[in-house]
Protein backbone atom coordinates (compact mmCIF):
# COMPACT_ATOMS: atom_id res chain seq x y z
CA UNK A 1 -62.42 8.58 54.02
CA UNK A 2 -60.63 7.90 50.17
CA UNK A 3 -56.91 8.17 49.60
CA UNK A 4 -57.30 11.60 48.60
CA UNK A 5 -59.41 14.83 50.33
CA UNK A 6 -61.51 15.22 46.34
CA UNK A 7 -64.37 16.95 46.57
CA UNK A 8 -63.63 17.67 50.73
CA UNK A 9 -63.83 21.59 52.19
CA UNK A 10 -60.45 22.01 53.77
CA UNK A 11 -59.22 24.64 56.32
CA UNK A 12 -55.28 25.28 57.32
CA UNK A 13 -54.42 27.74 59.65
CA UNK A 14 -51.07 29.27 59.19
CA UNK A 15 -50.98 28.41 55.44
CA UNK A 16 -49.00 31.13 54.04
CA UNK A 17 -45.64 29.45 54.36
CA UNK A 18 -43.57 26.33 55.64
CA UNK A 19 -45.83 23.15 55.99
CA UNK A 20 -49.11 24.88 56.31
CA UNK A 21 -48.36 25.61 52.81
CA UNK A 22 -47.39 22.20 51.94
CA UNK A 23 -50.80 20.98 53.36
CA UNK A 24 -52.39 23.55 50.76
CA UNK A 25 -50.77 22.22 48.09
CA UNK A 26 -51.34 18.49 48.80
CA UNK A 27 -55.17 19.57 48.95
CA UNK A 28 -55.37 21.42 45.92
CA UNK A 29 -53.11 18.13 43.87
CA UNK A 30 -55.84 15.92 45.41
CA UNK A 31 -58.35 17.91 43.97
CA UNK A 32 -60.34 19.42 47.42
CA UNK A 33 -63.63 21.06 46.49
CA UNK A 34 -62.51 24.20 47.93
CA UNK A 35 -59.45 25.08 49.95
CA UNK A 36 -59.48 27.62 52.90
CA UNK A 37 -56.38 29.70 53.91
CA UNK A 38 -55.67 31.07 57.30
CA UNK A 39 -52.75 33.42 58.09
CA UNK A 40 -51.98 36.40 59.70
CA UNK A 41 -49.08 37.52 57.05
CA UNK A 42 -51.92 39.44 54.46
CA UNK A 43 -49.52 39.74 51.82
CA UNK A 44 -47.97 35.80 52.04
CA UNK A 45 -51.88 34.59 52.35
CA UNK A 46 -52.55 36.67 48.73
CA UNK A 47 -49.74 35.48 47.07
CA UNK A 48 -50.03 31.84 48.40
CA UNK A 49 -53.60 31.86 47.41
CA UNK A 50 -52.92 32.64 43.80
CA UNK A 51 -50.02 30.49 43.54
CA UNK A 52 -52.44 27.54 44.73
CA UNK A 53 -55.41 29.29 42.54
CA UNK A 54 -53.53 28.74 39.23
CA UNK A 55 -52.03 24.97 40.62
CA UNK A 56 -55.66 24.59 40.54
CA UNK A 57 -56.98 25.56 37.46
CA UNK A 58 -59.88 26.48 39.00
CA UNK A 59 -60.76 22.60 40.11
CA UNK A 60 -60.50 23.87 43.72
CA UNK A 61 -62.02 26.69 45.31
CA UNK A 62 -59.19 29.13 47.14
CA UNK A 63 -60.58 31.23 49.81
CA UNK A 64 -58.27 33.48 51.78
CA UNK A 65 -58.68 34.75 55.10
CA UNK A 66 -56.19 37.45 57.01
CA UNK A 67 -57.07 36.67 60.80
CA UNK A 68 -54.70 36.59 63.84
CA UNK A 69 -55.58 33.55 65.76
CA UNK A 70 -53.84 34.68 69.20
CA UNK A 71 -57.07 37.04 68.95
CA UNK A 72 -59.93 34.60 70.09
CA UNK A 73 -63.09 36.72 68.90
CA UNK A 74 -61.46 37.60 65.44
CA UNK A 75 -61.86 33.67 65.41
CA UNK A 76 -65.75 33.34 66.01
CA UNK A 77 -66.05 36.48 63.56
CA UNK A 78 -63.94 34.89 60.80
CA UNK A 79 -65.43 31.19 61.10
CA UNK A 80 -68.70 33.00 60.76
CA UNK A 81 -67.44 34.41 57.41
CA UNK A 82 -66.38 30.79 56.31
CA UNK A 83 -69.36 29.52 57.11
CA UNK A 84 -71.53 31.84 55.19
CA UNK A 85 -69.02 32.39 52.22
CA UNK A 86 -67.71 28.65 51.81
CA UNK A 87 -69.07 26.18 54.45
CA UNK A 88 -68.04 24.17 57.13
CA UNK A 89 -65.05 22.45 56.15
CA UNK A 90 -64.78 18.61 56.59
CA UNK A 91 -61.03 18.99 56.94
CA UNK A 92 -59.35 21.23 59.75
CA UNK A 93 -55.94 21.28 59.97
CA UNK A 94 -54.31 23.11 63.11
CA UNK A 95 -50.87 23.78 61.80
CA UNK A 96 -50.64 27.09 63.08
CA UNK A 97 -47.97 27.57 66.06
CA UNK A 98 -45.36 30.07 67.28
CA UNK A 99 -41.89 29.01 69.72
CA UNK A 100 -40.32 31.86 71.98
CA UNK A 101 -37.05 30.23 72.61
CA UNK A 102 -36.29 31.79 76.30
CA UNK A 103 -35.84 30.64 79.92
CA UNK A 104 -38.85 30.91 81.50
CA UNK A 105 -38.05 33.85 83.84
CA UNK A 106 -37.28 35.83 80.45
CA UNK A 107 -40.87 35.98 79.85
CA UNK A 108 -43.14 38.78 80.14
CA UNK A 109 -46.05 38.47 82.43
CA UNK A 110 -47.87 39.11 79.55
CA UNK A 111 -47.37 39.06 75.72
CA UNK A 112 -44.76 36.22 75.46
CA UNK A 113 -46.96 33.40 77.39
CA UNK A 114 -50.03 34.68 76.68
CA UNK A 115 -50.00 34.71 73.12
CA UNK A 116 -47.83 31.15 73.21
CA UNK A 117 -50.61 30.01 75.22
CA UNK A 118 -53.28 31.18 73.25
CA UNK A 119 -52.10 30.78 69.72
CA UNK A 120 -50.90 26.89 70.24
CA UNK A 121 -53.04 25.59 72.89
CA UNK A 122 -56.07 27.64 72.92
CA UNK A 123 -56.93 28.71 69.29
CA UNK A 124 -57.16 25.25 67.96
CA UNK A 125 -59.71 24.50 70.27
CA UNK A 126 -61.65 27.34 69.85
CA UNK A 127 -61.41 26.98 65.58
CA UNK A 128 -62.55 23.26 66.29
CA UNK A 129 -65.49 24.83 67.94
CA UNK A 130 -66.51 26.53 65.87
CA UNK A 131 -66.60 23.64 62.94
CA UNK A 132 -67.09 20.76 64.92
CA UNK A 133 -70.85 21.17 65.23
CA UNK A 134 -71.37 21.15 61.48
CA UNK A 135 -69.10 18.30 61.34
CA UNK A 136 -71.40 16.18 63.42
CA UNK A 137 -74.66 17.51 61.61
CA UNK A 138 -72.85 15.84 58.35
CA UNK A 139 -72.53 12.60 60.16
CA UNK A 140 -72.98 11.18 56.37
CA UNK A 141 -69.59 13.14 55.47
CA UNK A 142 -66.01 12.03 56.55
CA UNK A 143 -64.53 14.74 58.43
CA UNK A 144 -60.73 14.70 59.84
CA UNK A 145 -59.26 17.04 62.64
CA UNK A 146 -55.64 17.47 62.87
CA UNK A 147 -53.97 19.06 65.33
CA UNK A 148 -49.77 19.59 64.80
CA UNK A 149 -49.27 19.46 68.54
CA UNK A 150 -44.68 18.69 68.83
CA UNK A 151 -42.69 16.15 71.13
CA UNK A 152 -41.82 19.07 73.76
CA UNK A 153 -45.35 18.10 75.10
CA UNK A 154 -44.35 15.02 75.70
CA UNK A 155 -40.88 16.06 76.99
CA UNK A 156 -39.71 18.43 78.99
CA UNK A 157 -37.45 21.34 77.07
CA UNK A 158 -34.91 23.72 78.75
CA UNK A 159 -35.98 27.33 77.31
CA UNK A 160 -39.18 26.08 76.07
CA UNK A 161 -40.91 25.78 79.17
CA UNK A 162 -44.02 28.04 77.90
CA UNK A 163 -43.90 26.07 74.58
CA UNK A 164 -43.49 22.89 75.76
CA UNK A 165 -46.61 23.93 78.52
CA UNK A 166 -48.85 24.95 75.70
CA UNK A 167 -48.37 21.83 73.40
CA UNK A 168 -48.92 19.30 76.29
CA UNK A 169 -52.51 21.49 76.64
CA UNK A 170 -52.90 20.55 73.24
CA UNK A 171 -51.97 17.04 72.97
CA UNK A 172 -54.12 16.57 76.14
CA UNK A 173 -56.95 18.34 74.94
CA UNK A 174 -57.09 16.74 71.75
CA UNK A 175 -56.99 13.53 72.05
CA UNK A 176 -59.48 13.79 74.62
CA UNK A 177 -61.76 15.28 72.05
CA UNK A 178 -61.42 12.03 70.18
CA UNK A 179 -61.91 9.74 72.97
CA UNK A 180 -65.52 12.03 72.84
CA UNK A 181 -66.47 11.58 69.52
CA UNK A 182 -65.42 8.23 69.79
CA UNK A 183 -67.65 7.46 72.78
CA UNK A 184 -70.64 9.64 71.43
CA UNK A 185 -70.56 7.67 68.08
CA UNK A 186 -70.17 10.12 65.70
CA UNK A 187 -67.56 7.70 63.90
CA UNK A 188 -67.62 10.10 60.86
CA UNK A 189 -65.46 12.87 62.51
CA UNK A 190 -61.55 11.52 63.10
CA UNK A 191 -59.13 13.50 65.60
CA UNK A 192 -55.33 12.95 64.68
CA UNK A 193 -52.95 14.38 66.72
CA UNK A 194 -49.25 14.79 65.46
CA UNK A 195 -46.42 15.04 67.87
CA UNK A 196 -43.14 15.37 65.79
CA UNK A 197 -39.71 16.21 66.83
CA UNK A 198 -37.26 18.36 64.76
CA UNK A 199 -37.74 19.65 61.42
CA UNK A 200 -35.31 20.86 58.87
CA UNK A 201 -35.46 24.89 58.49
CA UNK A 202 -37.65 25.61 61.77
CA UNK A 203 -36.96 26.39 65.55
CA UNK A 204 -36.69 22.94 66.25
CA UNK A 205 -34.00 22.13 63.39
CA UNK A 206 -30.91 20.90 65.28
CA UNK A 207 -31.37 17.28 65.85
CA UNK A 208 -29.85 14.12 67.27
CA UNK A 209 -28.96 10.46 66.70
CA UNK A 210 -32.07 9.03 67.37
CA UNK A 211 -34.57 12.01 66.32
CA UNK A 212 -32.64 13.62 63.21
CA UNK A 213 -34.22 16.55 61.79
CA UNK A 214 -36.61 16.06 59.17
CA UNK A 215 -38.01 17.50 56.36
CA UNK A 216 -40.71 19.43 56.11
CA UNK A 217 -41.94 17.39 52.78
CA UNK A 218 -41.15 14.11 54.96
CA UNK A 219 -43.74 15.16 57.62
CA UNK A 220 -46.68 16.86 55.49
CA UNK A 221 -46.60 13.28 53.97
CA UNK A 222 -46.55 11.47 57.06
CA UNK A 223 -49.20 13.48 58.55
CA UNK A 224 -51.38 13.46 55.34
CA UNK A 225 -51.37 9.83 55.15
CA UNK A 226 -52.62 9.24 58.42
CA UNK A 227 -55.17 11.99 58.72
CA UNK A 228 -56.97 10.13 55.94
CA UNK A 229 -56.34 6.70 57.59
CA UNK A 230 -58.01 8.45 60.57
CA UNK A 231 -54.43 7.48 63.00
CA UNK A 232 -55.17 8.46 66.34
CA UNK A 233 -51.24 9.67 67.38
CA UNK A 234 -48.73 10.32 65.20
CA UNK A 235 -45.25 10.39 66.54
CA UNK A 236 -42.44 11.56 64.84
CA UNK A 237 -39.67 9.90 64.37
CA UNK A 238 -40.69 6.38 65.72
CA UNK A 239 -38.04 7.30 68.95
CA UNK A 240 -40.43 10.21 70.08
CA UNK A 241 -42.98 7.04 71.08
CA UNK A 242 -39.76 5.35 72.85
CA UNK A 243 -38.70 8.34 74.83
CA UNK A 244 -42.29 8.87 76.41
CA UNK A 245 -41.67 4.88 77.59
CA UNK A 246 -38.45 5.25 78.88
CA UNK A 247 -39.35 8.30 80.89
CA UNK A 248 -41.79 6.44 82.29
CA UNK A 249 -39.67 3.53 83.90
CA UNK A 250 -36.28 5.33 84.64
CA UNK A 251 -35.31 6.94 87.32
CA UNK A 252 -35.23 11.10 86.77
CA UNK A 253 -31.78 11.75 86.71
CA UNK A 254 -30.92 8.78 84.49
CA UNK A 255 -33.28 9.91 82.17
CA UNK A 256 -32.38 13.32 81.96
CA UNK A 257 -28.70 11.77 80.82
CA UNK A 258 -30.38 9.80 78.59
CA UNK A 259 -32.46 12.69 77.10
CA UNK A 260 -29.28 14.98 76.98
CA UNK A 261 -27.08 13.02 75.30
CA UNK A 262 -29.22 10.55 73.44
CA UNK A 263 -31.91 12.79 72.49
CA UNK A 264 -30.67 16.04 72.67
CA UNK A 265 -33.56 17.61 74.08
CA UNK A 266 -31.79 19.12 77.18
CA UNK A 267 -29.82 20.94 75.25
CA UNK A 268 -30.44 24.72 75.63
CA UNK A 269 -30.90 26.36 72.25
CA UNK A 270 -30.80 29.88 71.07
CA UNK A 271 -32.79 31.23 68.49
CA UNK A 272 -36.08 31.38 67.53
């Protein structure tokens, strides 16, 4: 793929606000053919979509779609619409996500893990279902996949057990999916998957020595550069990468004082 996504059909999922947004803009400043918007939030989708519409002086094609993605047919139905109304993107970014900061015996047996589940773990694979087959019919077209997975599935979280379950599905998952592609040859078609740690103004905010927060502008960039370089694993910051190691050759309860005080992630937090 170029530097830029010109002249590409890109989809974000939870593009109303916060970095999905960010990823809208970057595609519309790059000059995308056309620019897809999922959200749930109706009126943040309409107002981000003619925010981005008039950034674009109608050089890039805003569509706007209201769809819940914990709901799994309103999926099929709405990539159905896209499809028909737009086409099948050659970009699909997975930013949507949601964090229910509890201890796992505060959880419903229903709502609370199931929609964690489904909404970071299962609804990116079912979008990328949906679009990957068109992807691989354009073998002459780039395409890019990115999935914002987070370093809780990588590490393990006190009260983030469901969250931390659901992104591990997801990491696993997709970079399985490019180990696929990759073996099938369809070389066109590039899976990234982006792992980072804290981020300034979200759930995951309060950082530590080695993984400060960032910002959200610091990430989209990150991640935007190496979805067009086609970068298998992103991992963010570079200590994410050394925590997996060390977890791998210390012994448990050294490494949970490690992670604790080093790392912070076995701090409890509160909030959402």
């Amino acid at each position: 793929m170029s530097r830029t996504v010109a002249g590409a059909v890109v989809l974000v999922t939870g593009a109303a606000r916060g970095m999905g947004r960010l990823y809208a803009e970057r595609a519309v400043a790059e000059g995308a053919a056309a620019l897809i918007l999922w959200d749930r939030d109706a009126a943040g989708l309409a107002s981000a979509a003619a925010e981005l519409g008039a950034a674009s002086d109608g050089r890039t094609r805003i569509a706007y779609y209201v769809v819940d993605i914990s709901d799994l047919g309103a999926i099929a139905q709405t990539a159905q619409r896209v499809r028909t109304e737009v086409g099948n993107p050659d970009i699909l970014i997975n930013n949507a996500g949601v964090v229910i900061d509890k201890y796992f015996w505060e959880h419903d047996n229903g709502d609370d893990t199931r929609t964690t589940m489904q909404v970071n773990a299962l609804a990116p694979m079912y979008i990328t279902r949906e679009f990957l087959p068109g992807m691989i019919r354009h073998a002459y077209r780039p395409a890019r996949i990115v999935n914002i997975a987070s370093a809780a599935g990588t590490l393990s979280h006190p009260r983030r057990s469901v969250y931390a379950a659901s992104k591990a599905a997801l990491i696993g998952w997709s970079d399985s999916l490019r180990l696929e592609l990759q073996q099938q040859d369809h070389g066109n078609i590039k899976v990234t998957t982006v792992c980072p740690s804290y981020v300034s103004g979200s759930a995951h905010s309060r950082g530590s020595r080695l993984t400060p927060a960032m910002t959200p502008e610091y990430v989209v960039d990150r991640v935007w550069r190496a979805m067009l370089a086609g970068t298998p694993m992103l991992l963010l910051p570079r200590a994410v990468g050394l925590s997996t190691a060390l977890r791998g050759v210390l012994p448990l309860p050294v490494w949970d004082a490690v992670a604790g005080r080093v790392l912070g992630s076995r701090r409890a937090r509160r909030g959402a």
